[in-house]
Protein backbone atom coordinates (compact mmCIF):
# COMPACT_ATOMS: atom_id res chain seq x y z
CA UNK A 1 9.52 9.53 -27.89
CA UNK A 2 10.43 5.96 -29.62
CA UNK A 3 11.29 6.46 -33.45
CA UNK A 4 8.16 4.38 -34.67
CA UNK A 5 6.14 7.52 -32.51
CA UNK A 6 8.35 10.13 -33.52
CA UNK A 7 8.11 8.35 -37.68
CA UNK A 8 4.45 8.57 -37.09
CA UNK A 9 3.95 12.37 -35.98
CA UNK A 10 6.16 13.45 -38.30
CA UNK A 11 4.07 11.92 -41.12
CA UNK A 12 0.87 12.85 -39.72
CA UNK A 13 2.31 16.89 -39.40
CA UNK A 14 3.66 16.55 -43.17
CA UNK A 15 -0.10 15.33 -44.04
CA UNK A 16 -1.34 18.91 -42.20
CA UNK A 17 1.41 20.44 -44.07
CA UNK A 18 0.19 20.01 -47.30
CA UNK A 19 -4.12 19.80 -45.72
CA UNK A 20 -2.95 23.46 -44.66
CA UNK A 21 -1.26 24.62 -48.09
CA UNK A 22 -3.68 23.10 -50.45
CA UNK A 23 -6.58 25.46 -48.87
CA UNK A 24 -4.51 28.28 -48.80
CA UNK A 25 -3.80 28.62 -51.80
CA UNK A 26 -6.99 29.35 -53.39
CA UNK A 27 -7.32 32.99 -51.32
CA UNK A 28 -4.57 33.77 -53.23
CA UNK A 29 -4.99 32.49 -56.78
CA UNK A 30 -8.43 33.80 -56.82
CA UNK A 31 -6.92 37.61 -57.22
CA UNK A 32 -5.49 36.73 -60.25
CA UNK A 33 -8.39 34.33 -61.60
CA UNK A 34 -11.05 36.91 -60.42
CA UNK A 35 -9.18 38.98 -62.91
CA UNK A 36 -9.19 36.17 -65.92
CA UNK A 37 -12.72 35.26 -65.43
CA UNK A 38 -14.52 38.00 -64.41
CA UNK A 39 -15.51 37.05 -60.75
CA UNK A 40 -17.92 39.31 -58.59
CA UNK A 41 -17.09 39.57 -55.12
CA UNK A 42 -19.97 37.22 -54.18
CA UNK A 43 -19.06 34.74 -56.61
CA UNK A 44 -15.42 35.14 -55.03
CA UNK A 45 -17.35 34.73 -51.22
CA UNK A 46 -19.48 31.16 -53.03
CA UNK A 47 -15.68 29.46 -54.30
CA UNK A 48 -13.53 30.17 -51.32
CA UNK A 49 -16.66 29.15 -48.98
CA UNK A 50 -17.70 25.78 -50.81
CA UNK A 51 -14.80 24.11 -49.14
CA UNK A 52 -15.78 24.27 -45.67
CA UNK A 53 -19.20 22.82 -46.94
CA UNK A 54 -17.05 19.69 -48.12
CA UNK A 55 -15.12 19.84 -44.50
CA UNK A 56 -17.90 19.82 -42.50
CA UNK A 57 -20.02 16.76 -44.43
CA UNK A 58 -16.72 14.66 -43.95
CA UNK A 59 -16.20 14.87 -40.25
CA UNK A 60 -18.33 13.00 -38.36
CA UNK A 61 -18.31 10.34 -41.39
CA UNK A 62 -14.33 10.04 -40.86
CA UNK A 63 -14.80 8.13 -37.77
CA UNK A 64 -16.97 5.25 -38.86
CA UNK A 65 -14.44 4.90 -41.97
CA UNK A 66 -11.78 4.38 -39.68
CA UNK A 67 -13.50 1.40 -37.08
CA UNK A 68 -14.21 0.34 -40.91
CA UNK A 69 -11.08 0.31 -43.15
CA UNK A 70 -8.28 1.63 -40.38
CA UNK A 71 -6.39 4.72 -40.19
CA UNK A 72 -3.87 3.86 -43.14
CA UNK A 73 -6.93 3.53 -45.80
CA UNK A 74 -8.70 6.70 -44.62
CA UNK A 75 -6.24 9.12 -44.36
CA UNK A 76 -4.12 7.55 -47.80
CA UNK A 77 -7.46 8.32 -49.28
CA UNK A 78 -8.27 11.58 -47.82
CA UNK A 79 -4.69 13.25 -48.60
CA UNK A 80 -4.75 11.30 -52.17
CA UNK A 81 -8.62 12.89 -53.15
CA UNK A 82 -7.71 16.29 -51.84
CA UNK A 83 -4.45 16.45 -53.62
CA UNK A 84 -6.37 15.02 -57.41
CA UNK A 85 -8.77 17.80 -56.52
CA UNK A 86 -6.22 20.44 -56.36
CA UNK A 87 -4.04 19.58 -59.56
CA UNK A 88 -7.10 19.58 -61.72
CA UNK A 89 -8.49 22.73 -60.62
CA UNK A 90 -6.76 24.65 -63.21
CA UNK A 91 -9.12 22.49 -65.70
CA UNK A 92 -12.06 22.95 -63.68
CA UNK A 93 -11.34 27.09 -63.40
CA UNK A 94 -13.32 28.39 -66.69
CA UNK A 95 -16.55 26.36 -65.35
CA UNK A 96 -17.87 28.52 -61.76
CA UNK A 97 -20.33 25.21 -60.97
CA UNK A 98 -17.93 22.45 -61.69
CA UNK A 99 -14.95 24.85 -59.40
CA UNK A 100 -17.31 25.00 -56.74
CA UNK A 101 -18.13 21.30 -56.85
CA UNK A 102 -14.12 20.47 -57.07
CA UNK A 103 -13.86 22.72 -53.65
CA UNK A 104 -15.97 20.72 -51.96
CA UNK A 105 -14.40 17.79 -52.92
CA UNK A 106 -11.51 19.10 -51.45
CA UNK A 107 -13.06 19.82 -48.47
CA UNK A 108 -14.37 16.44 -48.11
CA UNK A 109 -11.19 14.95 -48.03
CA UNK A 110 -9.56 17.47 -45.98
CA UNK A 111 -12.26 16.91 -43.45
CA UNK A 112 -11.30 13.25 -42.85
CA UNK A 113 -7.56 13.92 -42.21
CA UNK A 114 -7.99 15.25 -38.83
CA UNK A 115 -10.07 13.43 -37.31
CA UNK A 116 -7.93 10.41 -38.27
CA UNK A 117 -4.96 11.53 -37.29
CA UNK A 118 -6.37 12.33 -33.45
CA UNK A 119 -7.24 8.74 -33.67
CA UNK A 120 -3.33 8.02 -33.95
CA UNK A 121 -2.67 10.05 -31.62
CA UNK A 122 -5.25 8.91 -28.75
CA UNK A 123 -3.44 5.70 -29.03
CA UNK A 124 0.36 6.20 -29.80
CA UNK A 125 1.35 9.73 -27.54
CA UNK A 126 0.77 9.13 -23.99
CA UNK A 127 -0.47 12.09 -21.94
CA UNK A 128 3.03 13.53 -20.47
CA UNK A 129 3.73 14.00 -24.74
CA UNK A 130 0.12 15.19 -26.23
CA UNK A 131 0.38 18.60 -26.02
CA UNK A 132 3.98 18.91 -28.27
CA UNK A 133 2.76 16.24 -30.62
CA UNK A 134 -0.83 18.19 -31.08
CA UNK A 135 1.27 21.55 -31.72
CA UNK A 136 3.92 19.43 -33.68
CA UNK A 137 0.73 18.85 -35.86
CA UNK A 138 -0.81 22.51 -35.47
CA UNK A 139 2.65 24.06 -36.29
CA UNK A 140 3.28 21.98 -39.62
CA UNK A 141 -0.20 23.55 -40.87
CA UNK A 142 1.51 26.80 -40.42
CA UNK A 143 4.31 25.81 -42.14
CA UNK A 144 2.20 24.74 -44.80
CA UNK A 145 -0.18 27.93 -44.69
CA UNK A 146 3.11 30.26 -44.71
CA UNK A 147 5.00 28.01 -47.57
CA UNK A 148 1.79 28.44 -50.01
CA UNK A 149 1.93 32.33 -49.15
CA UNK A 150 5.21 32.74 -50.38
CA UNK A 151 5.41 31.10 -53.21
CA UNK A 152 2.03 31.49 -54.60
CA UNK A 153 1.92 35.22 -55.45
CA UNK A 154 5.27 34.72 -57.59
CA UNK A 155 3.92 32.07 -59.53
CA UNK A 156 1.24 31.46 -62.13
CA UNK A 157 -1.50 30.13 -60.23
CA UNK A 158 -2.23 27.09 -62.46
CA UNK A 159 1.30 26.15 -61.66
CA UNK A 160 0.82 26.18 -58.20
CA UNK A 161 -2.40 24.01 -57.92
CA UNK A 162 -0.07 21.52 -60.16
CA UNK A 163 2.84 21.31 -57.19
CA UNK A 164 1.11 21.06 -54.74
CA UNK A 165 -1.14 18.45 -56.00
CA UNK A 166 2.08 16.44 -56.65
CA UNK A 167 3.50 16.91 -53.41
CA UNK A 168 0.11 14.97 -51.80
CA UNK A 169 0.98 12.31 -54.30
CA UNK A 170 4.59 12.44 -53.09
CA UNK A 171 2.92 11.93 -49.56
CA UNK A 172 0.30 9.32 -50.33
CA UNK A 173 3.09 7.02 -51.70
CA UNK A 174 5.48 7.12 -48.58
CA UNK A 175 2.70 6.71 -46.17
CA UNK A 176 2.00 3.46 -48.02
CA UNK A 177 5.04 1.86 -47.58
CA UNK A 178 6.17 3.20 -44.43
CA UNK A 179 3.16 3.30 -41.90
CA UNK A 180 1.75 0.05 -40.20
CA UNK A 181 -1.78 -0.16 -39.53
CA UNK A 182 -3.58 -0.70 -36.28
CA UNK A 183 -7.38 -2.09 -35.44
CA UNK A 184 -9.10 0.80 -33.31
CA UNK A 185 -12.26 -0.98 -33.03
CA UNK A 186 -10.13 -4.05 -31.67
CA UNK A 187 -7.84 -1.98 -29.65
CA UNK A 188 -5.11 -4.57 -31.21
CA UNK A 189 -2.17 -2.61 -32.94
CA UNK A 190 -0.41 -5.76 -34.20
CA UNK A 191 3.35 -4.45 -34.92
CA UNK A 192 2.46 -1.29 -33.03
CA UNK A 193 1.32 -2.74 -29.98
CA UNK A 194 4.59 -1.20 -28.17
CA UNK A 195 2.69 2.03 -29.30
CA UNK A 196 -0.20 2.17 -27.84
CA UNK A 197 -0.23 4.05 -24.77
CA UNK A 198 -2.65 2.40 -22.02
CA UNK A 199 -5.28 4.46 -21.20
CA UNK A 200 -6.47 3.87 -24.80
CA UNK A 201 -7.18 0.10 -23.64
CA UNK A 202 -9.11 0.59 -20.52
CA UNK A 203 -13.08 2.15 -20.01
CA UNK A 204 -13.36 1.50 -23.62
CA UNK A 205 -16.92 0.96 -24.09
CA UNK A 206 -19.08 2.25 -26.60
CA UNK A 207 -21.57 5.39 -26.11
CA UNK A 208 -24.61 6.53 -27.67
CA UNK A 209 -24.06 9.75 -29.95
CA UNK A 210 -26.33 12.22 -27.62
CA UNK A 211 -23.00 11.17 -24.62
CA UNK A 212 -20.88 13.25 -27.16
CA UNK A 213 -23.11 16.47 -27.06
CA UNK A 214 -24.87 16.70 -23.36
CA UNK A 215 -21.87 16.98 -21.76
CA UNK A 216 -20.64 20.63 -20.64
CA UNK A 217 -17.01 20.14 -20.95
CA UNK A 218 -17.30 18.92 -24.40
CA UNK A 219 -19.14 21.79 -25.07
CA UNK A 220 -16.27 24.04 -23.50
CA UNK A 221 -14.36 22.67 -26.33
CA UNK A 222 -16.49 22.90 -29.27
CA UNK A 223 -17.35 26.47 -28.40
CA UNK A 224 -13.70 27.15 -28.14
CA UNK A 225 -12.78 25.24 -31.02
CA UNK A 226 -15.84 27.31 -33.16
CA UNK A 227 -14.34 30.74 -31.75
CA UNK A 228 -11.07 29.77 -32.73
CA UNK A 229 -11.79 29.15 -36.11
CA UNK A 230 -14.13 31.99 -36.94
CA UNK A 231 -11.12 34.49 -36.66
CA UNK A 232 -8.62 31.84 -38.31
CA UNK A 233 -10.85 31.41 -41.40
CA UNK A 234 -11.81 35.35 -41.82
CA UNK A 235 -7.63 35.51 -41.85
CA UNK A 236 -6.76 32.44 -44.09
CA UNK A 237 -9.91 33.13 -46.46
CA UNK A 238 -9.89 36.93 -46.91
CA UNK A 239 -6.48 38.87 -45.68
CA UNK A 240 -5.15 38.76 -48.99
CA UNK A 241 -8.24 40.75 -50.61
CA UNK A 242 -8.11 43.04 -47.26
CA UNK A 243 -4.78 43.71 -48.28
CA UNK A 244 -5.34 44.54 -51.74
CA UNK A 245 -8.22 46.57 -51.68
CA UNK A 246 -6.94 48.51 -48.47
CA UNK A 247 -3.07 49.21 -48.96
CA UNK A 248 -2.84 48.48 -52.74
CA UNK A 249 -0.86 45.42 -51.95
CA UNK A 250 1.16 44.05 -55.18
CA UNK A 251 2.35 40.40 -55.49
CA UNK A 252 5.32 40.66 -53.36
CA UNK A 253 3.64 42.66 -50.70
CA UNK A 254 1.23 39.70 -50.83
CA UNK A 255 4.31 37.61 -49.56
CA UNK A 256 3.58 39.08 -46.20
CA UNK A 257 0.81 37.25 -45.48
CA UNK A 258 3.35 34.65 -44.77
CA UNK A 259 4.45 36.30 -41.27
CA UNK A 260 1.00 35.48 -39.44
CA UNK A 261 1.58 31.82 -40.36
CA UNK A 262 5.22 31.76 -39.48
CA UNK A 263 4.46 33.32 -36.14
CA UNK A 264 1.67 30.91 -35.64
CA UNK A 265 3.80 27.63 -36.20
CA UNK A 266 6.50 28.87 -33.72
CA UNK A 267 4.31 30.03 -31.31
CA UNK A 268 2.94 26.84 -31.85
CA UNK A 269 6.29 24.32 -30.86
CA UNK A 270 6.77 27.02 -28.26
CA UNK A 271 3.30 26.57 -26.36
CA UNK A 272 3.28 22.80 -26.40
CA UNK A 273 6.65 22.81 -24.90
CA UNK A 274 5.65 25.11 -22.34
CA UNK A 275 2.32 23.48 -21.52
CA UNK A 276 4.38 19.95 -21.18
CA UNK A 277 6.80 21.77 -18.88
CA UNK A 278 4.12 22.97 -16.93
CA UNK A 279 2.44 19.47 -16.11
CA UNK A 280 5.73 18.58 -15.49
CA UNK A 281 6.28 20.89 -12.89
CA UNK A 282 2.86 19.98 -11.31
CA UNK A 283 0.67 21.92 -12.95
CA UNK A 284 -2.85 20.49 -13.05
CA UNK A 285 -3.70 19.50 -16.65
CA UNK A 286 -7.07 22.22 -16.46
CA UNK A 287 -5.23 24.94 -14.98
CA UNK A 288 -2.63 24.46 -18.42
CA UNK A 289 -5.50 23.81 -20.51
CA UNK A 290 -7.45 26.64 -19.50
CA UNK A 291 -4.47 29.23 -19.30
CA UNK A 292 -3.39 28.49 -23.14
CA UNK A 293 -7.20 28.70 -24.34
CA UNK A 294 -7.18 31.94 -22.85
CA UNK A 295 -3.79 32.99 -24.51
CA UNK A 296 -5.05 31.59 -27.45
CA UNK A 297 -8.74 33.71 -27.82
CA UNK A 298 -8.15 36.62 -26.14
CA UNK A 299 -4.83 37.44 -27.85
CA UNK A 300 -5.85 37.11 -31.16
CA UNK A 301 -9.10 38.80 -30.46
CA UNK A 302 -7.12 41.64 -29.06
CA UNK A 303 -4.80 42.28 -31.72
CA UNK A 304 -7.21 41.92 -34.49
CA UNK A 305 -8.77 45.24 -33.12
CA UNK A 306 -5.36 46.51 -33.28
CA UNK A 307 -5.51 44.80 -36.57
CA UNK A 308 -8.30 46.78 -38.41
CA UNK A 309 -7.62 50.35 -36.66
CA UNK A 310 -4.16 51.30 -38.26
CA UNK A 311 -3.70 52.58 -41.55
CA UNK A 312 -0.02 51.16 -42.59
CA UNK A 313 0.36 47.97 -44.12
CA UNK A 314 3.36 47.15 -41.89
CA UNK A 315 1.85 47.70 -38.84
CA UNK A 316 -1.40 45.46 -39.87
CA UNK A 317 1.01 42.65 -40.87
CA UNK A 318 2.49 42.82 -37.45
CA UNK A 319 -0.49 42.99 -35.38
CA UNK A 320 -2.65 40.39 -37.53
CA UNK A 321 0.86 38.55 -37.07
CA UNK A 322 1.02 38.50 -32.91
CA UNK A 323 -2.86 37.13 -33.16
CA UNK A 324 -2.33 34.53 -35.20
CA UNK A 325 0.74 33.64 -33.21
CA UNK A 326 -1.17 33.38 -29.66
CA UNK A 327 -3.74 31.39 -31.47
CA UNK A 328 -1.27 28.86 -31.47
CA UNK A 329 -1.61 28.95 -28.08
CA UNK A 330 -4.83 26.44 -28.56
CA UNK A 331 -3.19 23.66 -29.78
CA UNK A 332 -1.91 23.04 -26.25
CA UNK A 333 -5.06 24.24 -24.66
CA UNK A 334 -8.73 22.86 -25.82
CA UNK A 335 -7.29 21.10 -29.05
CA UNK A 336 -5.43 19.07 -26.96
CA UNK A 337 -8.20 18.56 -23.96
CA UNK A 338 -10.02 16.12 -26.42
CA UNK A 339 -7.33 13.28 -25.40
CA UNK A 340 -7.72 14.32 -21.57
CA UNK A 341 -11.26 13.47 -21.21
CA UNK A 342 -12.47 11.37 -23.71
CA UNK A 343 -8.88 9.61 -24.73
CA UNK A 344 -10.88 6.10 -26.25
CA UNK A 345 -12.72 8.53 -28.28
CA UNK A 346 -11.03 11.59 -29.13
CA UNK A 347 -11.42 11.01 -33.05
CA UNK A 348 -15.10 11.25 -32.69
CA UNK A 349 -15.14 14.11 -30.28
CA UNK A 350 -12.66 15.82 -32.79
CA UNK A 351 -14.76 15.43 -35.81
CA UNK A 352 -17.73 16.74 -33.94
CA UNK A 353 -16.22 19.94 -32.77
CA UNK A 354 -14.49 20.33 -36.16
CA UNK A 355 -17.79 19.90 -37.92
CA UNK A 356 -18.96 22.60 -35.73
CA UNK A 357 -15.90 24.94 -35.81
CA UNK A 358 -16.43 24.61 -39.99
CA UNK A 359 -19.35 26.28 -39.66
CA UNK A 360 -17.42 29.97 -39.52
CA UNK A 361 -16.21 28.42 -42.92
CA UNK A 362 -18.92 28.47 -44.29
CA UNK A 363 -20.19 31.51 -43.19
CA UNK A 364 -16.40 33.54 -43.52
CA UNK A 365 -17.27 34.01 -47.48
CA UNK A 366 -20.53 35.69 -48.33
CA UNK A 367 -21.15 37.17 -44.82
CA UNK A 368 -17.86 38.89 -45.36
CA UNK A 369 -18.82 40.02 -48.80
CA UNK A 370 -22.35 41.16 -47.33
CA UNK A 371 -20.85 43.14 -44.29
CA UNK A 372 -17.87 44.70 -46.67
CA UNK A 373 -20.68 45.75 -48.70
CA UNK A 374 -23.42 46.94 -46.68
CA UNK A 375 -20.38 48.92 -44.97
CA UNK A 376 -19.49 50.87 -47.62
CA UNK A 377 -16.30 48.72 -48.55
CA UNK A 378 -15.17 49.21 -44.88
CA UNK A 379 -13.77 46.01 -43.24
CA UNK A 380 -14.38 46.65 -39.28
CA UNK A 381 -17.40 45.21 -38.68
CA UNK A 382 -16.12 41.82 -39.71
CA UNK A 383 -13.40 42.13 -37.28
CA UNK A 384 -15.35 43.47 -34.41
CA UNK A 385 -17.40 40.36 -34.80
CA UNK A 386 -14.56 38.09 -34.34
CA UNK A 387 -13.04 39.00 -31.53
CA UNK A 388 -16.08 39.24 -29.95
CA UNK A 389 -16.78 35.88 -30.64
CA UNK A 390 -13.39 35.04 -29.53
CA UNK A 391 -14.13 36.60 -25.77
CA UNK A 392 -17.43 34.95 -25.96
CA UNK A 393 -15.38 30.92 -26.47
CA UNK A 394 -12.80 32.37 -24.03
CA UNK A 395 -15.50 33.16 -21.07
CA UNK A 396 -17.66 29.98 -21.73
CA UNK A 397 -14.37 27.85 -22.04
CA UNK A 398 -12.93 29.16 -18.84
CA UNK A 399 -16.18 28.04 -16.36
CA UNK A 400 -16.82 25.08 -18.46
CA UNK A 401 -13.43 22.99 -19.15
CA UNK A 402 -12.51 19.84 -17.33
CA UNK A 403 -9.55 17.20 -17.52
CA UNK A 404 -10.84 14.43 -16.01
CA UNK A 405 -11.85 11.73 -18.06
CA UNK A 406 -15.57 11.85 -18.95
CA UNK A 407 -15.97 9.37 -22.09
């Protein structure tokens, strides 16, 4: 990989970085806040699930901003919003309404990162590269997840949302001066032409919406993509409560929720290696795709039965742990089937399976609280339900999934 690629992924992954830490911390600070405030657990359920509303309106919109004002403006913009958002949330705290509306700000800038940055991708990394870039990308995230749980439990919360807004200013400011746009509506890259990889230039013709949601392998993806992130969000949204209320975890046993997103960013590098050196070796690019999806959903739905049926706090870290490391596993398999076949347009297709996939987002807050509470204060039924939506994206992905370019 040439150094202007290599400069490029590596800025993109430090933008997921902080996209991944800024959301996580709020699971975390809202023990402490709940406290200072006087939140009920549905009110808790409302904050931490108004940013996937914000995530979800952004998608689909990120793609149109791009053919409009190019990668460099959108995504500047989208990690510059989400990181104002975060440092004045300490301001906004005292006032439920005005949080709320903050979160979805945040999510709405958050949303358009992605999706932008698989537009970079679709036209720098050629195919024999995609899946270690993608889980370059996927594994930074983790980084970013497991940084925030470390260090926010030891800190006063407003002093976190203050760092970490700085650090996306930090960000913003280098990616100004150090990234050169390109024109994806042209297919011109100027200064980056050396960049582009070809397949991004040829077929590329434009397609009516309904093209992006009749076709089954598309599908595959979005219902993969959707499973995924219903058991990622219940875990990134609510294992710190489950935690608390279930072993009586203090602040530093709270650091442990660091381990699941450590395993998952190794796992992460790991997979896309493997899935490269499996191509490599003449693998077909479905039979790799398919094997890490199902890695990726039926692993984690496995272990999150595991998960919920023990009774010692070590033994939950390490089993919520080993699922959240084989979810890694995806970024090599579906996440990175967008740039197999639709590679002109694997922005869009992006943006609408994470629209979709946001959903659980959405849902992962007061459906929680409702289940938690209709149950008595017992937690299984909201794992039960995810892995058996994960099984359900693994089947459908497995029949479904193709590699050949469709779009």
């Amino acid at each position: 990989m040439s150094f202007g690629k290599s400069r490029t992924v590596t800025l993109c992954s430090l933008a997921n970085f902080i996209n991944a830490a800024d959301r996580a911390i709020m699971p975390i600070a809202i023990i402490p806040m709940a406290k200072e405030f006087s939140w009920n657990l549905r009110l808790q359920g409302y904050i931490l699930s108004s940013f996937p509303i914000g995530y979800l309106t952004s998608q689909i919109f990120a793609h149109m901003f791009v053919r409009r004002f190019g990668t460099k403006s959108v995504l500047t913009f989208a990690v510059f919003t989400w990181s104002l958002v975060t440092f004045a949330t300490p301001f906004l705290a005292p006032l439920p309404f005005l949080l709320i509306c903050s979160r979805i700000a945040l999510g709405f800038g958050e949303g358009l990162a992605l999706p932008t940055i698989f537009h970079i991708f679709s036209n720098y990394v050629p195919m024999e590269e995609r899946s270690r870039s993608f889980s370059y990308l996927i594994a930074l995230g983790s980084v970013g997840q497991t940084f925030a749980a470390v260090v926010c439990p030891h800190m006063a919360w407003r002093t976190v949302f203050f760092i970490f807004g700085l650090m996306g200013f930090l960000w913003s400011f280098m990616w100004i001066v150090t990234y050169r746009d390109f024109n994806i509506s042209m297919g011109n890259a100027g200064d980056e032409e050396a960049f582009i990889h070809p397949s991004s230039k040829v077929g590329n013709k434009n397609y009516r919406w309904i093209e992006f949601m009749s076709q089954w392998p598309l599908w595959a993806i979005y219902i993969a993509h959707f499973a995924m992130n219903w058991s990622s969000y219940i875990v990134m949204v609510w294992l710190p409560s489950y935690l608390t209320t279930t072993f009586d975890a203090d602040p530093t046993n709270l650091s442990f929720t660091a381990f699941p997103y450590v395993m998952n960013c190794l796992s992460g590098v790991a997979a896309g290696h493997f899935a490269d050196s499996l191509i490599q070796n003449r693998w077909t690019v479905l039979s790799v795709r398919r094997l890490m999806t199902a890695i990726g959903l039926l692993g984690p739905g496995l272990f999150m039965l595991l998960f919920i049926s023990v009774d010692n706090l070590l033994l939950a870290v390490v089993f919520i742990s080993i699922s959240m490391g084989l979810s890694a596993c995806n970024s090599a398999g579906h996440l990175s089937n967008h740039a197999d076949i639709a590679p002109n347009h694997a922005g869009i297709t992006f943006a609408i399976s994470n629209t979709l996939a946001t959903i659980p987002g959405i849902l992962a807050g007061p459906v929680t609280a409702e289940l938690v509470q209709a149950s008595h204060g017992r937690w299984f039924p909201v794992f039960i339900l995810a892995s058996g939506v994960n099984f359900v994206g693994a089947i459908i992905y497995q029949s479904q999934s193709a590699s050949t370019q469709i779009l």
